[in-house]
C-alpha atoms as a PDB file:
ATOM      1  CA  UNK A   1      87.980  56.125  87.398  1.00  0.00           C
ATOM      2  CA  UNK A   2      85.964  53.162  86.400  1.00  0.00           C
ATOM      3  CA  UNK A   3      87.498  50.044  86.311  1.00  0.00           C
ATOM      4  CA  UNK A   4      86.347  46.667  85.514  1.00  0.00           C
ATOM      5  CA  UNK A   5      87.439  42.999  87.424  1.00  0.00           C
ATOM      6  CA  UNK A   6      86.583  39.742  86.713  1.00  0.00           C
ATOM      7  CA  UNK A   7      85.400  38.071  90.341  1.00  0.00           C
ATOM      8  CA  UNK A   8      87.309  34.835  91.176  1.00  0.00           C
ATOM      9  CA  UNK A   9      85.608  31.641  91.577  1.00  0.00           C
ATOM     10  CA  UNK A  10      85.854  31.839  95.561  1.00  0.00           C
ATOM     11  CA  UNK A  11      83.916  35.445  95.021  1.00  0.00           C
ATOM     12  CA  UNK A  12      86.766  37.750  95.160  1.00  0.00           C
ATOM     13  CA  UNK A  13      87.990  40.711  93.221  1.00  0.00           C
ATOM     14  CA  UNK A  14      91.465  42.339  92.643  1.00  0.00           C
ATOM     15  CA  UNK A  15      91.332  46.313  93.492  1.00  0.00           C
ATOM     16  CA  UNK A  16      93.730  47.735  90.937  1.00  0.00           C
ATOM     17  CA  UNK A  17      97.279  49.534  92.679  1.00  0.00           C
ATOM     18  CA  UNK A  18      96.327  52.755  91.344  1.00  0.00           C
ATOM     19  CA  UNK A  19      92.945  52.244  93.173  1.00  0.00           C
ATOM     20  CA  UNK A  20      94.781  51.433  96.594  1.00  0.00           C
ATOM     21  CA  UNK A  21      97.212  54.182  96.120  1.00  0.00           C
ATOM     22  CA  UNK A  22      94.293  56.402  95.385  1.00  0.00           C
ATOM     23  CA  UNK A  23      92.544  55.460  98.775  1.00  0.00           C
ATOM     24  CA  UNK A  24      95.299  55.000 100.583  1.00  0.00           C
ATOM     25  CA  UNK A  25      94.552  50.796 101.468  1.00  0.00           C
ATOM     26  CA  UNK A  26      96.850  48.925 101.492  1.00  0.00           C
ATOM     27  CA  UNK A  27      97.538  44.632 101.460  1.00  0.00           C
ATOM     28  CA  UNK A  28      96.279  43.470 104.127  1.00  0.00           C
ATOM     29  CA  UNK A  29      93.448  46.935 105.370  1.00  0.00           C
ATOM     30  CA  UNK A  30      89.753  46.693 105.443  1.00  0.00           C
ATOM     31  CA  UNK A  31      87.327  48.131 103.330  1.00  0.00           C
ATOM     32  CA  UNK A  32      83.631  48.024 104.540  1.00  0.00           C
ATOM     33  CA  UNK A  33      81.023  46.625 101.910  1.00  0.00           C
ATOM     34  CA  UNK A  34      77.343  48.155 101.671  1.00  0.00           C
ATOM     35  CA  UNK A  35      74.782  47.844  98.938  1.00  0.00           C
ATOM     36  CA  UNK A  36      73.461  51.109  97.291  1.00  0.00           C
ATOM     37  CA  UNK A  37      70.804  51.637  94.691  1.00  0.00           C
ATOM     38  CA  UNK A  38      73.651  52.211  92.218  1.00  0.00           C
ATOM     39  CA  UNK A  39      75.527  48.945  93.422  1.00  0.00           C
ATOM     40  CA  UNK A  40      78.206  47.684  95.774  1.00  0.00           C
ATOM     41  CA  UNK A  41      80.006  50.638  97.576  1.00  0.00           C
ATOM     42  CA  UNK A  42      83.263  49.801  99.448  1.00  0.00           C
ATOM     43  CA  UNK A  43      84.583  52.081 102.120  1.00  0.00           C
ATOM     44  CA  UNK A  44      88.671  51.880 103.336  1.00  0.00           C
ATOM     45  CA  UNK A  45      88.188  50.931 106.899  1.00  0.00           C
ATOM     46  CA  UNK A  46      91.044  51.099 109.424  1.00  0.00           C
ATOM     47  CA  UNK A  47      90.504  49.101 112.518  1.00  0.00           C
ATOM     48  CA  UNK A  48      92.157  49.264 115.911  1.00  0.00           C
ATOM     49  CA  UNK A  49      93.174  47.309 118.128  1.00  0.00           C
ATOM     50  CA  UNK A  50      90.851  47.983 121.311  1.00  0.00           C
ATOM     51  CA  UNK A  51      93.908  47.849 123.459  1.00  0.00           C
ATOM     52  CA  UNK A  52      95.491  50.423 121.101  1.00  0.00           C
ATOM     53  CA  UNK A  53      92.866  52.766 121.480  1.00  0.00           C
ATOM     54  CA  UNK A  54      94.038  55.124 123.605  1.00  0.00           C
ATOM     55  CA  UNK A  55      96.411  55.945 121.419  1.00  0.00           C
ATOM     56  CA  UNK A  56      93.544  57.637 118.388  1.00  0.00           C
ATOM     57  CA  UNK A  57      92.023  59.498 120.721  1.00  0.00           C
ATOM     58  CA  UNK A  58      91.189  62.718 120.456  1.00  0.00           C
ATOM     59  CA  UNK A  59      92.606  64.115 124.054  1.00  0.00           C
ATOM     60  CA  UNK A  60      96.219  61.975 123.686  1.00  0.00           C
ATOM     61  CA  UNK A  61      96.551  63.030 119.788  1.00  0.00           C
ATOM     62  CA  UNK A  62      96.630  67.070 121.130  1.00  0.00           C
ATOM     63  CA  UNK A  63      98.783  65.482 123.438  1.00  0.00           C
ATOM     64  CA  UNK A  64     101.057  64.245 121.146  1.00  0.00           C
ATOM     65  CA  UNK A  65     100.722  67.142 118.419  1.00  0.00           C
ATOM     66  CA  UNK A  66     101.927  69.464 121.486  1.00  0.00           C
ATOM     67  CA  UNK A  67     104.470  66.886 122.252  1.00  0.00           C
ATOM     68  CA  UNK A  68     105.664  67.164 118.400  1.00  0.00           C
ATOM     69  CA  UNK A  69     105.672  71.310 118.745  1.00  0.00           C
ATOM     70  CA  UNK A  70     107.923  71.311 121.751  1.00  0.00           C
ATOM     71  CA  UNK A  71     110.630  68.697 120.068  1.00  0.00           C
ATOM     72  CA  UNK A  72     110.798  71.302 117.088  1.00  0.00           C
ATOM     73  CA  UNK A  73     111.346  74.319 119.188  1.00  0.00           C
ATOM     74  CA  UNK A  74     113.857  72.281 121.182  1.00  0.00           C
ATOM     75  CA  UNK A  75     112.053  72.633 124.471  1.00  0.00           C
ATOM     76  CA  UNK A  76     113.330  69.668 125.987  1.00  0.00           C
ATOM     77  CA  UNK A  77     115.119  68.859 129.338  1.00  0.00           C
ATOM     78  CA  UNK A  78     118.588  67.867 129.254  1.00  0.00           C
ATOM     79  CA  UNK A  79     119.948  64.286 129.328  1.00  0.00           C
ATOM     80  CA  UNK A  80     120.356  62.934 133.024  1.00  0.00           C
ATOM     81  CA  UNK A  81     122.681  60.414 134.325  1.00  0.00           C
ATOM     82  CA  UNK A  82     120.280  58.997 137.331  1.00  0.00           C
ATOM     83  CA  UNK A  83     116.590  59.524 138.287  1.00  0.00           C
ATOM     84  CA  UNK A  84     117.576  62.285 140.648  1.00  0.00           C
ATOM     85  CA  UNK A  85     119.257  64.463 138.739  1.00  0.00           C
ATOM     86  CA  UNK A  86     115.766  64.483 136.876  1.00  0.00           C
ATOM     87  CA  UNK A  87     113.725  65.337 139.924  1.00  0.00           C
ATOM     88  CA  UNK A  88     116.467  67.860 140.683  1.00  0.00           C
ATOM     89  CA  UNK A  89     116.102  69.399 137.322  1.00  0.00           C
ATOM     90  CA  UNK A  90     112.014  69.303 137.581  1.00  0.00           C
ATOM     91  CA  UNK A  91     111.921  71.209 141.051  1.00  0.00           C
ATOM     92  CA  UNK A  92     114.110  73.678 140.415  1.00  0.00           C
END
């Protein structure tokens, strides 16, 4: 899938759309940049937020896949009018 750019006068170059699609990156994403014997290699890179962080890892993603399972099969409690008709529902 060689593809050839011209480089800008400020030093940049245009990936092509197919290219993006390919990698998934997208306007705006990060790729990293690293020199190989062959060339210039460029990695997609998606960064988080360090706040946000919580979120990717790998305890609250099982989390969440189990979270996703139980939604599918319906498990879920009922709809509650006030806070203790939830704590009702959770003790009994």
């Amino acid at each position: 899938m060689a593809t050839v750019m011209k480089i800008s006068s400020q030093g940049q170059i245009r990936i092509p759309e197919k290219l993006m699609k390919a990698f998934g990156i997208g306007k705006g994403d990060y790729v990293e940049v690293n020199a190989s014997e062959e060339g210039i290699v460029l990695k997609p890179r998606k960064l988080i937020d360090p706040a946000q962080s919580w979120y990717w890892s790998k305890e609250w993603q099982q989390k969440e896949a189990e979270a996703d399972e139980e939604i599918k099969k319906k498990a879920l409690s009922p709809e509650f009018r006030n806070a203790e008709e939830g704590l009702k529902w959770l003790k009994d």
